[in-house]
PDB file of N, CA and C in Angstrom:
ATOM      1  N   UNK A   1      62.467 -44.422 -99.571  1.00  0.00           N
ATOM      2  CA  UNK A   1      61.432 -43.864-100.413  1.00  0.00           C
ATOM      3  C   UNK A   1      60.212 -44.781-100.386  1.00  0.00           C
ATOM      4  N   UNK A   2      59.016 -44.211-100.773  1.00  0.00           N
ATOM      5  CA  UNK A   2      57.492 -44.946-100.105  1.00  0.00           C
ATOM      6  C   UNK A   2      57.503 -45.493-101.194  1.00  0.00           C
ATOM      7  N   UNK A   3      56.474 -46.742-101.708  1.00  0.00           N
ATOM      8  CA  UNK A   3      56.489 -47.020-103.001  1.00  0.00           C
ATOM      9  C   UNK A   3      54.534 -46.851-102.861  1.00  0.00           C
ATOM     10  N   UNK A   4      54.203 -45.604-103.851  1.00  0.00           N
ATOM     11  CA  UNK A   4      52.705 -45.426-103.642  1.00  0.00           C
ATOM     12  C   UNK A   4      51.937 -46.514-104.620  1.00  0.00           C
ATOM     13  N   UNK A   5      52.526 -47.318-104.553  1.00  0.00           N
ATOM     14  CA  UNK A   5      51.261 -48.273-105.242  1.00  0.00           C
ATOM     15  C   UNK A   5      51.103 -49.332-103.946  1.00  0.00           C
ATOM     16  N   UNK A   6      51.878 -49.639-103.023  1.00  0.00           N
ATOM     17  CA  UNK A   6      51.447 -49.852-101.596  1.00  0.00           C
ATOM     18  C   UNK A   6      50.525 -48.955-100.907  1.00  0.00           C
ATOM     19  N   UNK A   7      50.766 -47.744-100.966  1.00  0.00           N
ATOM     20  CA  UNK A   7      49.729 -46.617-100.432  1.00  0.00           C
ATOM     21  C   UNK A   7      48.484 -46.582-100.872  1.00  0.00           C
ATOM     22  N   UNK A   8      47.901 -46.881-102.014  1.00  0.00           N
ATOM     23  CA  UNK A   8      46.627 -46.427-102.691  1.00  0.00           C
ATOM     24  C   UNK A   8      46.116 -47.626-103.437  1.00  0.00           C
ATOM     25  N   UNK A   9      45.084 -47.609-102.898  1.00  0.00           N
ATOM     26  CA  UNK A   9      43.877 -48.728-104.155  1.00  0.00           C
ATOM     27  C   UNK A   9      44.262 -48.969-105.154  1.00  0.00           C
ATOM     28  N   UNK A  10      44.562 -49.660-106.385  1.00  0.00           N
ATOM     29  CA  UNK A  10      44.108 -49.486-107.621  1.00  0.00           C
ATOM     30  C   UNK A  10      42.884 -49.213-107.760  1.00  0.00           C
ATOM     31  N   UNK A  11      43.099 -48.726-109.074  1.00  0.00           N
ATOM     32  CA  UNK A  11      41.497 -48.602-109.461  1.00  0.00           C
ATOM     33  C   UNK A  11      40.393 -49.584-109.633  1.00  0.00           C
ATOM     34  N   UNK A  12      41.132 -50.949-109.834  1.00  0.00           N
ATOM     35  CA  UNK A  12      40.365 -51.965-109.956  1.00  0.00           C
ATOM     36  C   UNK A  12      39.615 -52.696-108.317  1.00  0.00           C
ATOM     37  N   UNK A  13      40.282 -52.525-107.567  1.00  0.00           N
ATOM     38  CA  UNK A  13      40.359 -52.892-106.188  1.00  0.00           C
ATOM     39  C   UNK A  13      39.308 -51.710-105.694  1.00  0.00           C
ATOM     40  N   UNK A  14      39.848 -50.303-105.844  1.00  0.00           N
ATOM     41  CA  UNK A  14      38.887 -49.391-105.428  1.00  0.00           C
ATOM     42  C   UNK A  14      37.288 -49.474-105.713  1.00  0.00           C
ATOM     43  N   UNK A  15      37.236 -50.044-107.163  1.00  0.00           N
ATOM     44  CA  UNK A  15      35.924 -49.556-107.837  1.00  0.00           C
ATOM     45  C   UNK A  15      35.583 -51.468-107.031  1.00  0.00           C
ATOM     46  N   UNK A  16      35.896 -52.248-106.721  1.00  0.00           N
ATOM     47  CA  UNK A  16      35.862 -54.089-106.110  1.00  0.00           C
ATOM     48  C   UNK A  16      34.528 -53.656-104.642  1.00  0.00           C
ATOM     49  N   UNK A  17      36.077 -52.721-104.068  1.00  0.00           N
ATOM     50  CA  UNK A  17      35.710 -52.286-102.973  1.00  0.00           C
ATOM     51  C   UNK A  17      34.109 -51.603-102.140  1.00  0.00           C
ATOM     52  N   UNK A  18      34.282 -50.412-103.829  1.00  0.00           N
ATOM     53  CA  UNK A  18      33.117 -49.659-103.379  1.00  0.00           C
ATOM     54  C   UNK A  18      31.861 -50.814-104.191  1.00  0.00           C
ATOM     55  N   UNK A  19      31.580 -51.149-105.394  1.00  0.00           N
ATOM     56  CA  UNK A  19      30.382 -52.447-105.182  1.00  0.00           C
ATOM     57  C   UNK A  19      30.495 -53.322-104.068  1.00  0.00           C
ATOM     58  N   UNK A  20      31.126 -53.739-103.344  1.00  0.00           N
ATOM     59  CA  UNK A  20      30.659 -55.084-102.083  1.00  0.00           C
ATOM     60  C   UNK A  20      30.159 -53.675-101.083  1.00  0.00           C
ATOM     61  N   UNK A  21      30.672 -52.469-100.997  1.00  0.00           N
ATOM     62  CA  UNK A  21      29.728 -51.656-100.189  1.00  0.00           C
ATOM     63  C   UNK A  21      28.461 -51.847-100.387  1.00  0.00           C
ATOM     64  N   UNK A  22      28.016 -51.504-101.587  1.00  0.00           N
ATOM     65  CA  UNK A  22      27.160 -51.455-102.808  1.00  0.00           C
ATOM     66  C   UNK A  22      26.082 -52.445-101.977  1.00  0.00           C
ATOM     67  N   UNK A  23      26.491 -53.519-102.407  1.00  0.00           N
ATOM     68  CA  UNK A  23      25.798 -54.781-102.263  1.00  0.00           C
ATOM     69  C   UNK A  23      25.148 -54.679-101.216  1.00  0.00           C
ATOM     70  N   UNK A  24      26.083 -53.899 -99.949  1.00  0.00           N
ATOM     71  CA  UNK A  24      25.976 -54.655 -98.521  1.00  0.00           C
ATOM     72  C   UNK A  24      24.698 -54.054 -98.088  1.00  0.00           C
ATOM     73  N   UNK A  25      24.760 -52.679 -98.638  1.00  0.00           N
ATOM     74  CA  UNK A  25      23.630 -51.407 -98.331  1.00  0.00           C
ATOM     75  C   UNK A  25      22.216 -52.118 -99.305  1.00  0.00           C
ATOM     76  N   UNK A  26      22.443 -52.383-100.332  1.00  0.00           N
ATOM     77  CA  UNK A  26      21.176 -52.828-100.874  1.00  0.00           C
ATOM     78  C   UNK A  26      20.538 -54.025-100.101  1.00  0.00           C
ATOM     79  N   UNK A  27      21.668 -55.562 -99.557  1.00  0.00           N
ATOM     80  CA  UNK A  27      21.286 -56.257 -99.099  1.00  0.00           C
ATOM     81  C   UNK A  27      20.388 -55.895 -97.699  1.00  0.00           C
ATOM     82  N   UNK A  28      20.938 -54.555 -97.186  1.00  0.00           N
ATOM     83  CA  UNK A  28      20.430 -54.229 -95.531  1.00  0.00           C
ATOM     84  C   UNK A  28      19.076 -53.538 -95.905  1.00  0.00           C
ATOM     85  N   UNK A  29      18.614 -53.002 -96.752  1.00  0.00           N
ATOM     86  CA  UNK A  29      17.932 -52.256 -97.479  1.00  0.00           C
ATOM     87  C   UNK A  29      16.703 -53.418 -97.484  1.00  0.00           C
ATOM     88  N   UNK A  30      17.008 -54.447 -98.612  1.00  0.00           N
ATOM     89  CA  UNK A  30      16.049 -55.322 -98.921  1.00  0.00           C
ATOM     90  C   UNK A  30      15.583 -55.946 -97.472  1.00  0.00           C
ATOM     91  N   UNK A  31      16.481 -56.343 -96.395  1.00  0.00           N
ATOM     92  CA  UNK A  31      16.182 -57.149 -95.099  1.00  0.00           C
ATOM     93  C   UNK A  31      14.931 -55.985 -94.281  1.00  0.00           C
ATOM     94  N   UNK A  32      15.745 -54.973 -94.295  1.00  0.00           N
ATOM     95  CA  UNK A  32      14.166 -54.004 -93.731  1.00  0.00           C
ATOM     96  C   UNK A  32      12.997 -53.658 -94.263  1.00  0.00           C
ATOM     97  N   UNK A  33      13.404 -53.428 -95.432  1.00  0.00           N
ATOM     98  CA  UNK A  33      12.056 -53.596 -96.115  1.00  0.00           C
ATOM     99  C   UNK A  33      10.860 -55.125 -95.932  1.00  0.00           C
ATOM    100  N   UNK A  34      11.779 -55.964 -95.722  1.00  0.00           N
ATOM    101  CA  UNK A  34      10.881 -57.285 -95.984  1.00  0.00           C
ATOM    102  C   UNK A  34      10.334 -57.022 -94.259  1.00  0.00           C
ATOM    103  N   UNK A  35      11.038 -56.480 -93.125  1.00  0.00           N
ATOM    104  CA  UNK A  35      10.689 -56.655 -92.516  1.00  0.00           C
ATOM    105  C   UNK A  35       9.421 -56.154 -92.065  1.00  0.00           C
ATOM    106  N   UNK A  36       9.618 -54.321 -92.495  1.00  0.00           N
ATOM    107  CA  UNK A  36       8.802 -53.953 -92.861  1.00  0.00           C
ATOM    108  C   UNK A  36       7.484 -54.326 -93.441  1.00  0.00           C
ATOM    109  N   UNK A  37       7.328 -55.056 -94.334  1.00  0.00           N
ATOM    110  CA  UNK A  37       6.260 -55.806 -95.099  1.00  0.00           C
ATOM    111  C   UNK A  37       5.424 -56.878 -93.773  1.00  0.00           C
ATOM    112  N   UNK A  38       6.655 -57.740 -92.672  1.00  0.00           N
ATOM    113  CA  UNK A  38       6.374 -58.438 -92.283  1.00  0.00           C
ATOM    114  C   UNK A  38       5.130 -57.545 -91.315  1.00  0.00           C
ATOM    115  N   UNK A  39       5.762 -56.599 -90.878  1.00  0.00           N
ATOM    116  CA  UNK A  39       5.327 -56.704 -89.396  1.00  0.00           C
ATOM    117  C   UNK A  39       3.852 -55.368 -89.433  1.00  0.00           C
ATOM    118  N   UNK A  40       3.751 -54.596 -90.601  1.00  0.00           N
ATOM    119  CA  UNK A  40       2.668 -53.827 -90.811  1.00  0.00           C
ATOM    120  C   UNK A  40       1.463 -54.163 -90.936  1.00  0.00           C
ATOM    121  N   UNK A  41       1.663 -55.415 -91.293  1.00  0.00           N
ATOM    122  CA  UNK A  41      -0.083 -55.365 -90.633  1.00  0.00           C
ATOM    123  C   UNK A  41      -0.435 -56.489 -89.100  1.00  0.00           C
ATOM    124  N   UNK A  42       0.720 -56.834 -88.686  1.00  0.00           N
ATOM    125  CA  UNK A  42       0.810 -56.797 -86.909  1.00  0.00           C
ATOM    126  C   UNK A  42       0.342 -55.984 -86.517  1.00  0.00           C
ATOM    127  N   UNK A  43       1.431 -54.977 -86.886  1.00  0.00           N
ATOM    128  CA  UNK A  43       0.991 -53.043 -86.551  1.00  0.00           C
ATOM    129  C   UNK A  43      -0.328 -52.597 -86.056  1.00  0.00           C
ATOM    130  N   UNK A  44      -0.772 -53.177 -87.442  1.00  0.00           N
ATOM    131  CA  UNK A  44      -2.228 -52.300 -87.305  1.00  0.00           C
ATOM    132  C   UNK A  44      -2.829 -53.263 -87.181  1.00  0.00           C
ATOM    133  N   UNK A  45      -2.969 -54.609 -86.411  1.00  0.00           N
ATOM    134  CA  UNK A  45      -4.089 -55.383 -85.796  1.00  0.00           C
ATOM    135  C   UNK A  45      -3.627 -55.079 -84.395  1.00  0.00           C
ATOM    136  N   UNK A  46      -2.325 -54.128 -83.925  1.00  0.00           N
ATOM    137  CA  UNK A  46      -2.245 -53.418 -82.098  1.00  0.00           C
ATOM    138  C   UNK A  46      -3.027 -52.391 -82.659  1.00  0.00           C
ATOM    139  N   UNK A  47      -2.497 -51.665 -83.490  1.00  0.00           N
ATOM    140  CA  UNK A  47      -3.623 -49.911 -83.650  1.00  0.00           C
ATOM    141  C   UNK A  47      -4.398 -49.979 -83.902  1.00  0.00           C
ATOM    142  N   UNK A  48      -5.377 -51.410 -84.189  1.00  0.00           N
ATOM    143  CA  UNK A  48      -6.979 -51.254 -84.831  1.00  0.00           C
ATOM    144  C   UNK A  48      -7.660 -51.967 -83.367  1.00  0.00           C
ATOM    145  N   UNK A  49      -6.779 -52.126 -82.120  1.00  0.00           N
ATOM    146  CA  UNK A  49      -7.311 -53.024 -80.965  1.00  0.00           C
ATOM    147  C   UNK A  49      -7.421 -53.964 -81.016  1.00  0.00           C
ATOM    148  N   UNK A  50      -6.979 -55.411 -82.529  1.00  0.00           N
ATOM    149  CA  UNK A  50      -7.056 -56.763 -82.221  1.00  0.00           C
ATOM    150  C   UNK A  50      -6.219 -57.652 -81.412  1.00  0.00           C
ATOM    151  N   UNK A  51      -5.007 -56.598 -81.023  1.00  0.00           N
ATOM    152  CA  UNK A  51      -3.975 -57.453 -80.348  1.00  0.00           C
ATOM    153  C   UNK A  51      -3.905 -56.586 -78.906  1.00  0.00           C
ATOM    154  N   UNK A  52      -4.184 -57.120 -78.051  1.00  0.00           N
ATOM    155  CA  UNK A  52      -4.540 -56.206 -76.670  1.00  0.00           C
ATOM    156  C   UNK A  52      -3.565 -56.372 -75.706  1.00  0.00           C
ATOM    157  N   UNK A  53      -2.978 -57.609 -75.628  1.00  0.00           N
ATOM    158  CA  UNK A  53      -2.420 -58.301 -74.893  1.00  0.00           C
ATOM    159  C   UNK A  53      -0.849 -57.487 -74.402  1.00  0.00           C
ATOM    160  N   UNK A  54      -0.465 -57.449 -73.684  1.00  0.00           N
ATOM    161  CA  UNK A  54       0.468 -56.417 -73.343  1.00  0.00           C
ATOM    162  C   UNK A  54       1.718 -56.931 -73.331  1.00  0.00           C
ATOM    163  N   UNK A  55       2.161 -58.553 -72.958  1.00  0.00           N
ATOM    164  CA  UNK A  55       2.990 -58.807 -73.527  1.00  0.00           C
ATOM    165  C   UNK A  55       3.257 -59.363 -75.069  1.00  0.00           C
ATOM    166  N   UNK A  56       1.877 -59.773 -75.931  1.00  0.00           N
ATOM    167  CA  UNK A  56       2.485 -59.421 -77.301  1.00  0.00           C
ATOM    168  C   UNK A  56       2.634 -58.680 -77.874  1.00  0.00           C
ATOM    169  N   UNK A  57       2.465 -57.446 -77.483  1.00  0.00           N
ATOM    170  CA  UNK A  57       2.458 -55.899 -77.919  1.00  0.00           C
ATOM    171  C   UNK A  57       4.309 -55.721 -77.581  1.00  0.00           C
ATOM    172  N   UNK A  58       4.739 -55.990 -76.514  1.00  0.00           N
ATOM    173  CA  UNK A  58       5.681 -55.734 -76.295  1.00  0.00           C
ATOM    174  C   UNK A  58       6.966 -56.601 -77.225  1.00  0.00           C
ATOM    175  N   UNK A  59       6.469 -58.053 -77.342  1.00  0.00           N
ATOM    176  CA  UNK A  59       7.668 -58.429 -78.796  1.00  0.00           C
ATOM    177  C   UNK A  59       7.412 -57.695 -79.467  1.00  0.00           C
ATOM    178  N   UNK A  60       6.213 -57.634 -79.994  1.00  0.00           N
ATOM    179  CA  UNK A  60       6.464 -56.821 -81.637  1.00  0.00           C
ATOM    180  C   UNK A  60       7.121 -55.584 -81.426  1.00  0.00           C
ATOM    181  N   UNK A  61       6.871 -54.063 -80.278  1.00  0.00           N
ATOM    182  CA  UNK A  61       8.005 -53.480 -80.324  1.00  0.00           C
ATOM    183  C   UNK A  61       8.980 -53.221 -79.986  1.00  0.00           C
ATOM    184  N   UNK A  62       9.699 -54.620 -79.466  1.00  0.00           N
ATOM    185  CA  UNK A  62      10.731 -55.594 -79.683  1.00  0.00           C
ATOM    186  C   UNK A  62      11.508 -55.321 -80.680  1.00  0.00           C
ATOM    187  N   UNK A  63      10.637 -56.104 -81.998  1.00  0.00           N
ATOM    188  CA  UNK A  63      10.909 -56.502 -83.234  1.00  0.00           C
ATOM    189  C   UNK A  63      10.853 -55.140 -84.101  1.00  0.00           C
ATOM    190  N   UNK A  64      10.036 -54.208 -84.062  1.00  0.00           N
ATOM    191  CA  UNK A  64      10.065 -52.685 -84.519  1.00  0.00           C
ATOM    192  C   UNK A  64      11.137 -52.338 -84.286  1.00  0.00           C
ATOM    193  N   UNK A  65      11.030 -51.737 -83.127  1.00  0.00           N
ATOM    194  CA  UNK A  65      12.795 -51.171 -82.113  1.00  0.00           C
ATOM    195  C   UNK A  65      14.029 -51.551 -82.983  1.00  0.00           C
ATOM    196  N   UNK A  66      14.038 -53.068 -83.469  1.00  0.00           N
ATOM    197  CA  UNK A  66      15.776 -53.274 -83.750  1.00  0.00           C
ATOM    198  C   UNK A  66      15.797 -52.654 -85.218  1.00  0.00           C
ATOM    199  N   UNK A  67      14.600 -51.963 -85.817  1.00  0.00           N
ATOM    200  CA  UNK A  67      14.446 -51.657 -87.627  1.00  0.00           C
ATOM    201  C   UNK A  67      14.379 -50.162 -87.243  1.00  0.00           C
ATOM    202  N   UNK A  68      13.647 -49.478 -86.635  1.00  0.00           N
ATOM    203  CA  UNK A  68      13.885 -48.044 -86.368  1.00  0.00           C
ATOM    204  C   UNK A  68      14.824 -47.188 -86.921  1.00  0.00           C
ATOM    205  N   UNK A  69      15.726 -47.718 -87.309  1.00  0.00           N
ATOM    206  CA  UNK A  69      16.929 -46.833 -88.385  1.00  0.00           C
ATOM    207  C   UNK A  69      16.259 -46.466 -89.782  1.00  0.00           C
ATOM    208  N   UNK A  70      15.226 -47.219 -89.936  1.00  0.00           N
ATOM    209  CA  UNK A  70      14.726 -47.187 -91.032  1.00  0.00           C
ATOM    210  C   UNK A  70      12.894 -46.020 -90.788  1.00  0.00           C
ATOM    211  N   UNK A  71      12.916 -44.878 -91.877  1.00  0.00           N
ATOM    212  CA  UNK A  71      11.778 -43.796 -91.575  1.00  0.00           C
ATOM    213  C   UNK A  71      10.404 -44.567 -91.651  1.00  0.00           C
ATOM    214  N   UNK A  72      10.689 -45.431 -92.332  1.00  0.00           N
ATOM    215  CA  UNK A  72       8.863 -46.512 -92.383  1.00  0.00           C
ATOM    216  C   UNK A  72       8.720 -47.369 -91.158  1.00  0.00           C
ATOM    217  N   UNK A  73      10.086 -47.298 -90.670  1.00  0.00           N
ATOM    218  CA  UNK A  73       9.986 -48.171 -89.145  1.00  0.00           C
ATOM    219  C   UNK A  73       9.251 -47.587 -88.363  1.00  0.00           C
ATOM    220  N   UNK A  74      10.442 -46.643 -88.169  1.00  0.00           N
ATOM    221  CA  UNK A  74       9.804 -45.476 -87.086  1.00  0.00           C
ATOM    222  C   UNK A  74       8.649 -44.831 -87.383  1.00  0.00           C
ATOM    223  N   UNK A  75       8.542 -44.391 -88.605  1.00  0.00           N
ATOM    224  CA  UNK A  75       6.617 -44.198 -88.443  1.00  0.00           C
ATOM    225  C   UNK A  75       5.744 -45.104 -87.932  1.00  0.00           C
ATOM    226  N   UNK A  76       5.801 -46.361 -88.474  1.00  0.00           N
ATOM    227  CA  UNK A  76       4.915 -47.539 -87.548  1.00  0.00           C
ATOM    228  C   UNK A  76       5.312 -47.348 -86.536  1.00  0.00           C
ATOM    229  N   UNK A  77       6.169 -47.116 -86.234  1.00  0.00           N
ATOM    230  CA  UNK A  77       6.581 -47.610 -84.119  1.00  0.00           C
ATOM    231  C   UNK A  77       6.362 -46.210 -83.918  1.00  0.00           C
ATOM    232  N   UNK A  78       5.937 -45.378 -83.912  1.00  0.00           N
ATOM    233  CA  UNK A  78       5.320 -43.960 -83.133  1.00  0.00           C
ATOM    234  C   UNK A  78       3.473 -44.649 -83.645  1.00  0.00           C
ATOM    235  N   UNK A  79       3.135 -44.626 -84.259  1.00  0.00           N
ATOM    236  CA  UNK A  79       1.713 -45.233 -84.787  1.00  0.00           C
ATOM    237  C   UNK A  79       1.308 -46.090 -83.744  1.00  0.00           C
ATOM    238  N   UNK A  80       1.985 -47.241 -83.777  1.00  0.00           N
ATOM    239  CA  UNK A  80       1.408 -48.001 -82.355  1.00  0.00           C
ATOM    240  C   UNK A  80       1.689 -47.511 -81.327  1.00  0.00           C
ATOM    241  N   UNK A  81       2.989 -46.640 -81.203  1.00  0.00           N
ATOM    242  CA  UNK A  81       3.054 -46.087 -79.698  1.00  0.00           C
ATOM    243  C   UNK A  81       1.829 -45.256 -79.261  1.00  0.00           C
ATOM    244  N   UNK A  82       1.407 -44.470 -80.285  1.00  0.00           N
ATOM    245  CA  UNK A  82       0.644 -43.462 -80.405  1.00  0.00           C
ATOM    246  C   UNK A  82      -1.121 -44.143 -79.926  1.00  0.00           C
ATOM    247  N   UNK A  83      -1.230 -45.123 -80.790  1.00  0.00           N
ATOM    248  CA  UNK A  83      -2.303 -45.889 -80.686  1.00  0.00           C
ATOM    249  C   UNK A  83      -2.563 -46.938 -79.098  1.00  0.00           C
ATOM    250  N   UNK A  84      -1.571 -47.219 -78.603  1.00  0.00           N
ATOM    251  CA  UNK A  84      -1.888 -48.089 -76.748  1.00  0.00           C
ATOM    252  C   UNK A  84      -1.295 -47.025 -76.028  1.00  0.00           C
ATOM    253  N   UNK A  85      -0.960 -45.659 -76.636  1.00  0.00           N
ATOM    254  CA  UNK A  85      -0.695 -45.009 -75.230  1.00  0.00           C
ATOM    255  C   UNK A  85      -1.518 -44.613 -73.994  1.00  0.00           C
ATOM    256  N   UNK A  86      -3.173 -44.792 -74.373  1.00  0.00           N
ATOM    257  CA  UNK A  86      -4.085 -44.510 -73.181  1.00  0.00           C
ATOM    258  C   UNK A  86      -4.068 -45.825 -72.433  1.00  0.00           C
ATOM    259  N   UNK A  87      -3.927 -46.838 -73.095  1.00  0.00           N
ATOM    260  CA  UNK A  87      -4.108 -48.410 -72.580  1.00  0.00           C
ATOM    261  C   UNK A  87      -2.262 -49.100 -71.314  1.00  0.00           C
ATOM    262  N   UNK A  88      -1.779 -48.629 -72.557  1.00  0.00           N
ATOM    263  CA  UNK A  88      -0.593 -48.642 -71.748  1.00  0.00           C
ATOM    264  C   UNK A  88       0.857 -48.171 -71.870  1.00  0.00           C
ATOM    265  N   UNK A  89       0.275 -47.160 -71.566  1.00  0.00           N
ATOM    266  CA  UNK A  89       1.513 -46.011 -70.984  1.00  0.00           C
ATOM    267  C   UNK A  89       2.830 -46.106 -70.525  1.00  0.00           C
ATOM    268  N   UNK A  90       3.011 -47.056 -69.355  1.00  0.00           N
ATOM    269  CA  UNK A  90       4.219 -47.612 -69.094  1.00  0.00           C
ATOM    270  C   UNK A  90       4.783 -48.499 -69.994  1.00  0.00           C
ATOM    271  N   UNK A  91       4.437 -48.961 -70.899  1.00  0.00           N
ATOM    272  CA  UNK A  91       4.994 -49.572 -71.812  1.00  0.00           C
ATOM    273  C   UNK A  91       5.611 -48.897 -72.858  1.00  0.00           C
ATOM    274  N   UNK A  92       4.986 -47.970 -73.245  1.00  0.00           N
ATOM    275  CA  UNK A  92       4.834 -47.172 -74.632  1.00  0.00           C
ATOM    276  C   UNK A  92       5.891 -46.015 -74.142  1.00  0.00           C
ATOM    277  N   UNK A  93       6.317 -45.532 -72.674  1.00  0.00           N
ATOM    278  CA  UNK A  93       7.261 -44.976 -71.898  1.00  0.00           C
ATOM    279  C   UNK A  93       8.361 -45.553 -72.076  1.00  0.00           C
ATOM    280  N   UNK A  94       8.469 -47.022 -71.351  1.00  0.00           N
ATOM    281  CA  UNK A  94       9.882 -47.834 -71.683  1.00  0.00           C
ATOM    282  C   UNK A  94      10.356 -47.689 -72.959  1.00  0.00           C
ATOM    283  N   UNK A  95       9.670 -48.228 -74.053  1.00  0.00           N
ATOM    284  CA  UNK A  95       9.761 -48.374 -75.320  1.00  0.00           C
ATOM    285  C   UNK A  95       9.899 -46.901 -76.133  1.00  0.00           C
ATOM    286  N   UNK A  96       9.661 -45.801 -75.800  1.00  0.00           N
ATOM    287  CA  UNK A  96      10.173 -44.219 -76.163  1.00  0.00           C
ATOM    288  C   UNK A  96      11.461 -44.320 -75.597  1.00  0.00           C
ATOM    289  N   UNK A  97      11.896 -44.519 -74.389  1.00  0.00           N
ATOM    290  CA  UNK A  97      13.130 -44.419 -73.761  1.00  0.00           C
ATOM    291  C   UNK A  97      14.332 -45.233 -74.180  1.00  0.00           C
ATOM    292  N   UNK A  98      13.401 -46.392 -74.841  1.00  0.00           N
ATOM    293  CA  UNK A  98      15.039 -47.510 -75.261  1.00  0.00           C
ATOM    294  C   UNK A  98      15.078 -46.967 -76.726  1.00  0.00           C
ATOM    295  N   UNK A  99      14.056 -46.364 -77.406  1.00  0.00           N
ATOM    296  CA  UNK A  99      14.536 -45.991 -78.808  1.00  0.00           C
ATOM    297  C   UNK A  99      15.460 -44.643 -78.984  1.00  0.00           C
ATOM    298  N   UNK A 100      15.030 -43.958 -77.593  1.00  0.00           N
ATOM    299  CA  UNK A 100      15.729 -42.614 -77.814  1.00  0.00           C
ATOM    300  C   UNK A 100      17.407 -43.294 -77.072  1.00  0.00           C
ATOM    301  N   UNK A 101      17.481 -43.978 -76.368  1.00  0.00           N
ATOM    302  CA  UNK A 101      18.910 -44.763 -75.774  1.00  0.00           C
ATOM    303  C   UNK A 101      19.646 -45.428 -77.195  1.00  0.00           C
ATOM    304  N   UNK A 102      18.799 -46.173 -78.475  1.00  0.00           N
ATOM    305  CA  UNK A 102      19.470 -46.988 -79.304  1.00  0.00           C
ATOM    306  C   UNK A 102      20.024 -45.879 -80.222  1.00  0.00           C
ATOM    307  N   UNK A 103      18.893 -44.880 -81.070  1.00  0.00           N
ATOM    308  CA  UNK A 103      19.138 -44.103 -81.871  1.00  0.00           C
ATOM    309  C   UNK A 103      19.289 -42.933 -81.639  1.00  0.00           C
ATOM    310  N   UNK A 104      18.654 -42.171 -80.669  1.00  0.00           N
ATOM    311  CA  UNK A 104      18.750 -40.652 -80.078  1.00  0.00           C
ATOM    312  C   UNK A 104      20.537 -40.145 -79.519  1.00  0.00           C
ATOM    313  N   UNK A 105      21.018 -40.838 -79.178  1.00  0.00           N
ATOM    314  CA  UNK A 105      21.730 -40.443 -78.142  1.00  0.00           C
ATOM    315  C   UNK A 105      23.377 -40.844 -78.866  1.00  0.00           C
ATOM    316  N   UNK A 106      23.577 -41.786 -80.021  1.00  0.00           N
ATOM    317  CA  UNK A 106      24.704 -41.916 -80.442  1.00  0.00           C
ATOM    318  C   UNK A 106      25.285 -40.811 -80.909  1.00  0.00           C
ATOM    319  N   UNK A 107      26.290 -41.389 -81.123  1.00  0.00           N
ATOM    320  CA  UNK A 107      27.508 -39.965 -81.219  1.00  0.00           C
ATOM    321  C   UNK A 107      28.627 -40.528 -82.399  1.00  0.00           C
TER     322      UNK A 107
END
């Protein structure tokens, strides 16, 4: 015979369980957001033309790319894509293709 208090949470353990979820989502939450904060007005010194340079364009959406899970990400990172796509295209190509490879395509 099973003994179901081996089988199932307590309630105390259950409710343990679901706050350190809790936590983990707020903690991932707060890290994008800050990142967010960090890197928006990077952003818009590539979309206003102060940063021209093609390989620092490319860390920062680098550094965009790995936050993209997040909808304020990805609005900035279509914004600058949007903004050097006459300048540089092949870049702004690669960088459509690895976001649709990271987030598009999971299963």
């Amino acid at each position: 015979m099973k003994n179901k208090d081996n089988d199932i949470m307590k309630a105390g353990e259950m409710e343990e369980f679901i706050e350190s979820i809790r936590q983990m989502l707020e903690a991932q939450n707060s890290v994008q957001e800050q990142v967010i904060a960090r890197l928006t007005p990077i952003a818009n010194r590539v979309i206003y033309g102060e940063i021209v340079d093609e390989s620092k364009i490319a860390h920062i959406l680098d550094e965009m790319l790995d936050h993209c899970d997040h909808a304020d990400m990805l609005t900035l990172f279509k914004r600058v894509c949007r903004a050097i796509f006459e300048k540089h295209p092949t870049l702004v190509r690669d960088y459509i293709y690895a976001y649709k490879h990271l987030y598009e395509y999971e299963t």
